[in-house]
Protein backbone atom coordinates (compact mmCIF):
# COMPACT_ATOMS: atom_id res chain seq x y z
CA UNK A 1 171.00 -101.49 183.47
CA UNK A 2 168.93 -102.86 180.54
CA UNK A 3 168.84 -100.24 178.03
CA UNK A 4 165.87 -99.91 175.10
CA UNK A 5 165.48 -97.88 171.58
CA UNK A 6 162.32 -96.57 169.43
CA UNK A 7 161.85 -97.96 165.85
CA UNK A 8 159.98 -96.40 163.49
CA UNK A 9 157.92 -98.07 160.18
CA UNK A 10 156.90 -94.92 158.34
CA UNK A 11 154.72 -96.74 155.38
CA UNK A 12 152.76 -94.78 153.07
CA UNK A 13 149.60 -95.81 154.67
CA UNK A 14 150.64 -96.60 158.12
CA UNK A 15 152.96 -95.58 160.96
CA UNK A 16 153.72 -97.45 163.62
CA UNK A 17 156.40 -97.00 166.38
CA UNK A 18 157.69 -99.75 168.64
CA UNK A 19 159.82 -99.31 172.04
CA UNK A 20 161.92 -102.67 171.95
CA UNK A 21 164.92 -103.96 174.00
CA UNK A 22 168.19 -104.88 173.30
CA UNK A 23 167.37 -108.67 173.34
CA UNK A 24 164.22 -107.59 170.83
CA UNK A 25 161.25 -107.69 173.96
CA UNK A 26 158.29 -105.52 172.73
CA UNK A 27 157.73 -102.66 175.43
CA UNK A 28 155.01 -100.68 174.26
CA UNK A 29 153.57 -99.57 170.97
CA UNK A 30 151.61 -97.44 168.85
CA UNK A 31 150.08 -96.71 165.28
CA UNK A 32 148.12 -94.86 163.25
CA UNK A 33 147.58 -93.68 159.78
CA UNK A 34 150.47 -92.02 157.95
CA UNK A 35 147.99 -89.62 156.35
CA UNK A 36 151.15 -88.30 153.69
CA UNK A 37 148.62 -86.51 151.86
CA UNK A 38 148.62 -83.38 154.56
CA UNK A 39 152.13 -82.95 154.07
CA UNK A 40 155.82 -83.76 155.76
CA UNK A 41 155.64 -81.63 158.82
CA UNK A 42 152.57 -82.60 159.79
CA UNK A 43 153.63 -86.23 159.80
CA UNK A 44 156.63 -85.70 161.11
CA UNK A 45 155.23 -84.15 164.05
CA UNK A 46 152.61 -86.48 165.03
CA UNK A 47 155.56 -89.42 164.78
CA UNK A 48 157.66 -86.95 166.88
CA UNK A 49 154.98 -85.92 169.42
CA UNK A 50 154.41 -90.52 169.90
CA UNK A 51 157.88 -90.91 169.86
CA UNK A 52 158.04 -88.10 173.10
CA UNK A 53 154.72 -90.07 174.75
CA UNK A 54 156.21 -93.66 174.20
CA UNK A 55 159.63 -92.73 175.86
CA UNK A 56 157.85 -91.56 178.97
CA UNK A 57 155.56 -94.52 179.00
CA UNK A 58 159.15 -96.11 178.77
CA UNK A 59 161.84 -94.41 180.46
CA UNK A 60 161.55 -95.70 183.45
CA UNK A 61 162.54 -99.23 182.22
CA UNK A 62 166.37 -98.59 181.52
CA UNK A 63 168.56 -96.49 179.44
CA UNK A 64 167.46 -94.96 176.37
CA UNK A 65 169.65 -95.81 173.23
CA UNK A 66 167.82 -93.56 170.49
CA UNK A 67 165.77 -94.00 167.63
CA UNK A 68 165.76 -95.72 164.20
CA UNK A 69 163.47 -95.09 161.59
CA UNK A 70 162.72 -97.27 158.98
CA UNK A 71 161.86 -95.27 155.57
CA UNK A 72 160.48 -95.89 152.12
CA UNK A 73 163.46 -95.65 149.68
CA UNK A 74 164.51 -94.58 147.64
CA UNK A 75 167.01 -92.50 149.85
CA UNK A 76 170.33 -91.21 150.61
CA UNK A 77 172.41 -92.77 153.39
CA UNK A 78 173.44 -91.92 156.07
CA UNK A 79 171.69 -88.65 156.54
CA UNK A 80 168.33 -89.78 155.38
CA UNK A 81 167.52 -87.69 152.47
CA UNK A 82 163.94 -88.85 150.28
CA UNK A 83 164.25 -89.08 146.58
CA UNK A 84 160.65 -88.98 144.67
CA UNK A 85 159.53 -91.93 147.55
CA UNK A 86 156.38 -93.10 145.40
CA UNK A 87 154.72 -94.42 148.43
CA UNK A 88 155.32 -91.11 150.12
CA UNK A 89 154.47 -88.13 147.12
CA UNK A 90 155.49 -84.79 147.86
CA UNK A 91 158.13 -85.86 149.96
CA UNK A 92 160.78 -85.63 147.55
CA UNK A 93 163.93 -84.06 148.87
CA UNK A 94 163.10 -84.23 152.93
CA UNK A 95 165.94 -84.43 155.29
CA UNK A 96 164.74 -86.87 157.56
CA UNK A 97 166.70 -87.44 159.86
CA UNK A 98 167.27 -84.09 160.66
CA UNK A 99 163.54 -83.18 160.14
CA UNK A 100 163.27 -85.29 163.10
CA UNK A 101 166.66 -84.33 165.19
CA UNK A 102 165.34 -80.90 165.03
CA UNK A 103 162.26 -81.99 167.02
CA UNK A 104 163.93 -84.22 169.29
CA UNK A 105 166.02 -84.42 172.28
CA UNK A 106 167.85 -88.24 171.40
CA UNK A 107 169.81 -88.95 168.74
CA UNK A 108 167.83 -90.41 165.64
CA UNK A 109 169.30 -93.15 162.95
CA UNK A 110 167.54 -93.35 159.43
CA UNK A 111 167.70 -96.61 156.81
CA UNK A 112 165.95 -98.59 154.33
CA UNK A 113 162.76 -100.55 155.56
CA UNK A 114 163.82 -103.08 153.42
CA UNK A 115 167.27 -102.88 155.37
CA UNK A 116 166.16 -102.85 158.83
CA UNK A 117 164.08 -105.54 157.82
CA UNK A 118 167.17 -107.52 157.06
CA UNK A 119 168.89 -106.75 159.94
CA UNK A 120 166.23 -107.73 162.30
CA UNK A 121 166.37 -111.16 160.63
CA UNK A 122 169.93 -111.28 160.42
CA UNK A 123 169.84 -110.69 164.49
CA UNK A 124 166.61 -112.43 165.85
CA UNK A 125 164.92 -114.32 162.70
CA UNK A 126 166.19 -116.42 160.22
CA UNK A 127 170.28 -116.21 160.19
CA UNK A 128 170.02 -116.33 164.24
CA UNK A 129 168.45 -119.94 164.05
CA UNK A 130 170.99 -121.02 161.76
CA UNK A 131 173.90 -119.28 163.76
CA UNK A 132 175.11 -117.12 160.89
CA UNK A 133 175.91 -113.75 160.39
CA UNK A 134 175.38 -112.71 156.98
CA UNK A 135 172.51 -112.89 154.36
CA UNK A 136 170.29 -110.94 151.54
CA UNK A 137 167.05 -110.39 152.30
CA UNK A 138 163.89 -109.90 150.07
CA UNK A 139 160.49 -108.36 150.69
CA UNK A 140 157.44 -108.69 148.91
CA UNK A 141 154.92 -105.93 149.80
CA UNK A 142 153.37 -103.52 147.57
CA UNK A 143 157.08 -102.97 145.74
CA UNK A 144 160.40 -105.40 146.03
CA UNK A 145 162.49 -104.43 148.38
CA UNK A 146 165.82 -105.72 149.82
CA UNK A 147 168.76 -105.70 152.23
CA UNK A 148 172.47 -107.11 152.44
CA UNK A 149 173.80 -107.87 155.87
CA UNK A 150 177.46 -108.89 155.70
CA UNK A 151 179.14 -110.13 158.67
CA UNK A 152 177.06 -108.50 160.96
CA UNK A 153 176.71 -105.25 158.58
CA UNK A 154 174.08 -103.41 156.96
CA UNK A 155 175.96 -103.20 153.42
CA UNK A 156 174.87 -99.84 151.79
CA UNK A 157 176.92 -99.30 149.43
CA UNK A 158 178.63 -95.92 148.39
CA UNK A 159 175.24 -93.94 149.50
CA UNK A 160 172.46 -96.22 150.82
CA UNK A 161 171.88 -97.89 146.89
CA UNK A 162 172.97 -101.45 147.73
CA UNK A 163 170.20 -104.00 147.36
CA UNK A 164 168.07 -102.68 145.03
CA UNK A 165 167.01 -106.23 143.94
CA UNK A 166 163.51 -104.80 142.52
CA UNK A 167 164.67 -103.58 139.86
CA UNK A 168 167.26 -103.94 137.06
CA UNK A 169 166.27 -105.74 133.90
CA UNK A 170 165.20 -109.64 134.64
CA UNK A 171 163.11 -109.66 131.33
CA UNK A 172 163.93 -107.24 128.51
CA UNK A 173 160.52 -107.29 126.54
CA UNK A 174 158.35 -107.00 129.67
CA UNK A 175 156.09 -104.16 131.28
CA UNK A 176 157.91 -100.50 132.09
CA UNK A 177 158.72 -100.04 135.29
CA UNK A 178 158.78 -96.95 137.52
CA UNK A 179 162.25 -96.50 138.15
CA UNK A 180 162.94 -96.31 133.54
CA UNK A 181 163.48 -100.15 132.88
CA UNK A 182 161.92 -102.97 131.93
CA UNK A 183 161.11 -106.05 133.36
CA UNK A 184 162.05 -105.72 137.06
CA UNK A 185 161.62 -108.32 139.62
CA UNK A 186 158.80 -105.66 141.08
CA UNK A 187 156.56 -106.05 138.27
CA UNK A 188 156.51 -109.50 138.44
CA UNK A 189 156.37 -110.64 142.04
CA UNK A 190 155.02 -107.45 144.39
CA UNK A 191 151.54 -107.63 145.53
CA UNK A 192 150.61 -104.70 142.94
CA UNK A 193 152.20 -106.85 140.22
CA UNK A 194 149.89 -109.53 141.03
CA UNK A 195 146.77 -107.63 141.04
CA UNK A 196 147.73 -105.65 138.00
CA UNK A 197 148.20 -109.56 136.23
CA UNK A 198 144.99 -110.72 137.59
CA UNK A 199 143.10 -107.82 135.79
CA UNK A 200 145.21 -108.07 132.67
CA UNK A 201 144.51 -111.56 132.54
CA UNK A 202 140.44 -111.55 133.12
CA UNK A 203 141.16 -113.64 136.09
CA UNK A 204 137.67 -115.16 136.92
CA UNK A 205 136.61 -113.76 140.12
CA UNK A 206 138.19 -110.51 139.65
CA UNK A 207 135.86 -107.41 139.10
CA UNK A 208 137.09 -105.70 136.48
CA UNK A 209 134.87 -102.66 136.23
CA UNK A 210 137.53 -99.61 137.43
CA UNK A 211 134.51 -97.75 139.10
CA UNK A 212 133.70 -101.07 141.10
CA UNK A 213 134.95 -100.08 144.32
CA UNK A 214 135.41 -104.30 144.77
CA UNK A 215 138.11 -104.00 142.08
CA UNK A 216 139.87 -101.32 144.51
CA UNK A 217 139.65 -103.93 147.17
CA UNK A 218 140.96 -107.06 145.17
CA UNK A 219 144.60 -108.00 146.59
CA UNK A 220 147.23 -110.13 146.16
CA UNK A 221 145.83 -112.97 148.64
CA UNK A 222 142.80 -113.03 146.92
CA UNK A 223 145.06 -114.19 143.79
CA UNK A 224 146.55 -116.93 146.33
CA UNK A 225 143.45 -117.94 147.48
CA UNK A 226 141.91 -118.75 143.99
CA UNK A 227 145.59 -120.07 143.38
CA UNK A 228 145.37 -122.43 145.95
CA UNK A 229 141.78 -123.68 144.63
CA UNK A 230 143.16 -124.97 141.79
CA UNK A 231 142.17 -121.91 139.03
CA UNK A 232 144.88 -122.13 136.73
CA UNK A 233 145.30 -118.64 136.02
CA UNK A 234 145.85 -117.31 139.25
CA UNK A 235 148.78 -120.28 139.65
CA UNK A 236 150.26 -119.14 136.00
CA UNK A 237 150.12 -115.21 138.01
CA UNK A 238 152.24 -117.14 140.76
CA UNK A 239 154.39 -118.97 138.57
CA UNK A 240 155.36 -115.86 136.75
CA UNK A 241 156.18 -114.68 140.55
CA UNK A 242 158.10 -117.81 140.82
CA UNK A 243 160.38 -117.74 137.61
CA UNK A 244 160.72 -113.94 138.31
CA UNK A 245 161.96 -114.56 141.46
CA UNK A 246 164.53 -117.14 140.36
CA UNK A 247 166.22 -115.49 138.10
CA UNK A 248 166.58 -112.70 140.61
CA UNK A 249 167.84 -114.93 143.21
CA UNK A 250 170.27 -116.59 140.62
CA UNK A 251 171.98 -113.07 139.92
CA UNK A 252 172.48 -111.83 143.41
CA UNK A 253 173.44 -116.04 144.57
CA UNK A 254 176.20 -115.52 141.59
CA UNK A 255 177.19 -112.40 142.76
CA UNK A 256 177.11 -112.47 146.46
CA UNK A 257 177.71 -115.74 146.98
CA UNK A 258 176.29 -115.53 150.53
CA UNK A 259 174.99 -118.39 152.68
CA UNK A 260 171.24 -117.15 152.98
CA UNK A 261 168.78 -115.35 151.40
CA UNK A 262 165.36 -114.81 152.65
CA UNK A 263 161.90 -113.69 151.44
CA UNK A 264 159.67 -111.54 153.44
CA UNK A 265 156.70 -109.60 152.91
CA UNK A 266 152.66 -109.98 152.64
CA UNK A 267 153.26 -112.16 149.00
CA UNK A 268 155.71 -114.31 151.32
CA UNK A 269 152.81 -116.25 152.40
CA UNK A 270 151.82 -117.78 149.09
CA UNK A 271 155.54 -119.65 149.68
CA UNK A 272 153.78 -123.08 148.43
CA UNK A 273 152.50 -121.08 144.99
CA UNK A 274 155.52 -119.50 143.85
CA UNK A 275 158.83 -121.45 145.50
CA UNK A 276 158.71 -124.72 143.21
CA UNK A 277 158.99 -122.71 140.14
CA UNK A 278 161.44 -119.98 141.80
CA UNK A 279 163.79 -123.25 143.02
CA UNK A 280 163.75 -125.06 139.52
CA UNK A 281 164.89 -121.62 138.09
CA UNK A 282 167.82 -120.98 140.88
CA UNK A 283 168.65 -124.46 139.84
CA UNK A 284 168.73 -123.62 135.85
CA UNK A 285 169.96 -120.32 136.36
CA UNK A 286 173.04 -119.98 139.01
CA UNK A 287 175.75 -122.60 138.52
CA UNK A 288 177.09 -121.51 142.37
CA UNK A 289 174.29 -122.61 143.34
CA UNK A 290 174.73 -126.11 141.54
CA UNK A 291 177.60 -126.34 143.72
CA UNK A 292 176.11 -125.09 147.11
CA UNK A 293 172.42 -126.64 146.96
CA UNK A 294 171.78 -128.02 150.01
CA UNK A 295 171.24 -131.83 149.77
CA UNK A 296 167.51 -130.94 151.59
CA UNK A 297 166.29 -126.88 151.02
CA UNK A 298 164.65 -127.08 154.33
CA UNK A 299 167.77 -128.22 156.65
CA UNK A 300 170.69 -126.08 157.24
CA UNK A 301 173.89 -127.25 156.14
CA UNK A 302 177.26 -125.04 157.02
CA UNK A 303 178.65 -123.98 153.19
CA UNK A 304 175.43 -124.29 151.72
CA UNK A 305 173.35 -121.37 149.92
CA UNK A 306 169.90 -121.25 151.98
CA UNK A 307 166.94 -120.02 150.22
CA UNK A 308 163.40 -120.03 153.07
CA UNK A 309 161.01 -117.82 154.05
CA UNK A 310 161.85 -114.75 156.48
CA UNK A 311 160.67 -115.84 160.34
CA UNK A 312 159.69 -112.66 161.93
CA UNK A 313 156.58 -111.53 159.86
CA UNK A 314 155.31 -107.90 159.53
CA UNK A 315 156.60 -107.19 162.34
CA UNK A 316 160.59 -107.58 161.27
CA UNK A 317 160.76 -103.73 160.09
CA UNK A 318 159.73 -102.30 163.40
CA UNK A 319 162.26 -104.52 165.66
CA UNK A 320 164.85 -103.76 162.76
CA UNK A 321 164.40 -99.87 163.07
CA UNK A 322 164.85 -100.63 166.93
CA UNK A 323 167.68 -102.45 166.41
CA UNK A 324 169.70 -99.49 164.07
CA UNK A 325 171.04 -97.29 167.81
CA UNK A 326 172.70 -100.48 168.61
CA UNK A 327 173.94 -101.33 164.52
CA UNK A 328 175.69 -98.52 164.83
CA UNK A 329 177.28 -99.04 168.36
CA UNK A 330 178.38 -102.21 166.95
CA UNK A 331 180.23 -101.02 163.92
CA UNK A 332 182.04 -98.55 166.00
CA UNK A 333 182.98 -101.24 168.75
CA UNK A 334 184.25 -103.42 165.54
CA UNK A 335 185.88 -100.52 163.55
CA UNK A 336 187.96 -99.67 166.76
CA UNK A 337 188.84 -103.15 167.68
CA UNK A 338 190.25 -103.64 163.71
């Protein structure tokens, strides 16, 4: 019998819920806004109560696995505890997973977004077409977010911490950062990063009146789009991106020494904008990869480091969420067999 699992993207703005299979077919879905500002419970149970209504649109198709949820971080693995989630206020401190076990009747699994991303392209997007099983993954959204599959393996460290590649000090005399540093990748090459350089730099185009609702509305792509016009401040905002970037890939290439690391999110798109500066400083930067550039970036050579764009698109954190049930049935199947 073919089974099938929920996922869950809980953003700070939206919510959507997927029911996928094991092979990664889309059954059914649904979303809606997160609305965090009424509070936890009231979230939780309108995610609970379309989790109950998608399973019986679903259950007749084959055995139910579970659920994942994919969460804003930062939190505590593996029982899914929030810790001051900026995109998510006043949730600081909610259990969860067992928020959601309490109003459910199947057994619920909670990670990382930025993790279930990974996995999904570990399993179905990038690593899959090169037959591989391991790989970082990056994502570019409103933060910098990331993942480390290993062998198979969501990596988490000792308590869901591992891959925190947004921040840590890249550049000691830049901007303040959220999280107490300075200079983090996420100030650099995030979509809010972008904007907030766009404004600080009088970028032409850009209204810069705070009450202009216009300036609310001003994104990253809009930067990309002047960008890819030719207005040279909006490439030096994507070159920034791009040197960010590399020096950030350069650590965790030296440190991981993996064979593929991917970049995913809504500032993924502008590739063309920020990847020739982001290359030249991988190349500067990590002497392993000196030794592992592949002799083309864009052909997969076995014992080469890979650097490319993620494959599945905004869609990778809802199959990954889907995919956590079976993650874990895995690492138990593996864990007995060793």
């Amino acid at each position: 019998m073919e089974k099938f699992a929920i996922g869950v993207d809980l953003g700070g703005s939206n919510l959507r819920i997927g029911a996928y299979t094991s092979s990664g077919e889309a059954l059914a879905s649904v979303a809606f806004p997160t609305d965090a500002g009424s509070g936890y419970g009231p979230v939780i149970d309108k995610m609970c109560e379309a989790i109950r209504a998608l399973h019986a649109e679903t259950s007749g198709y084959g055995k139910f696995a579970g659920i994942g949820v994919g969460s804003p971080g930062p939190l505590s693995l593996p029982d899914g505890v929030l810790h001051n989630p900026p995109n998510l206020p006043g949730w600081d401190g909610v259990q969860l997973r067992r928020e959601m076990s309490n109003r459910l009747a199947w057994p619920v699994w909670v990670d990382s977004d930025a993790n279930v991303a990974a996995l999904a392209e570990c399993r179905l997007g990038a690593a899959a077409e090169y037959d591989i099983d391991s790989l970082c993954m990056i994502t570019l959204g409103t933060g910098v977010g990331g993942g480390i599959v290993l062998e198979g393996r969501l990596w988490h460290g000792m308590n869901g911490g591992a891959g925190e590649v947004g921040h840590g000090p890249l550049i000691l005399d830049g901007p303040k950062c959220n999280c107490g540093a300075r200079g983090c990748l996420e100030l650099y090459a995030s979509a809010t990063a972008i904007v907030r350089r766009a404004h600080e730099l009088k970028l032409d185009g850009v209204p810069h009146d705070a009450n202009d609702a216009c300036a609310n509305a001003f994104t990253a792509a809009d930067v990309a789009q002047l960008a890819a016009q030719g207005n040279p401040v909006a490439r030096q905002i994507y070159d920034e991106a791009g040197f960010a970037l590399g020096l950030g890939i350069a650590n965790l290439i030296n440190t991981l020494n993996l064979p593929l690391f991917t970049i995913g999110g809504g500032v993924s798109a502008a590739w063309d904008l920020f990847s020739p500066r982001m290359f030249a400083t991988i190349e500067e930067f990590s002497y392993v990869y000196g030794m592992s550039r592949p002799a083309q970036v864009d052909i997969f050579e076995a014992g080469k480091t890979h650097i490319c764009r993620a494959r599945l698109g905004p869609d990778a954190g809802l199959l990954g969420a889907a995919m956590l049930p079976w993650q874990t049935a895995r690492h138990h199947a593996l864990s007995s067999a060793g």
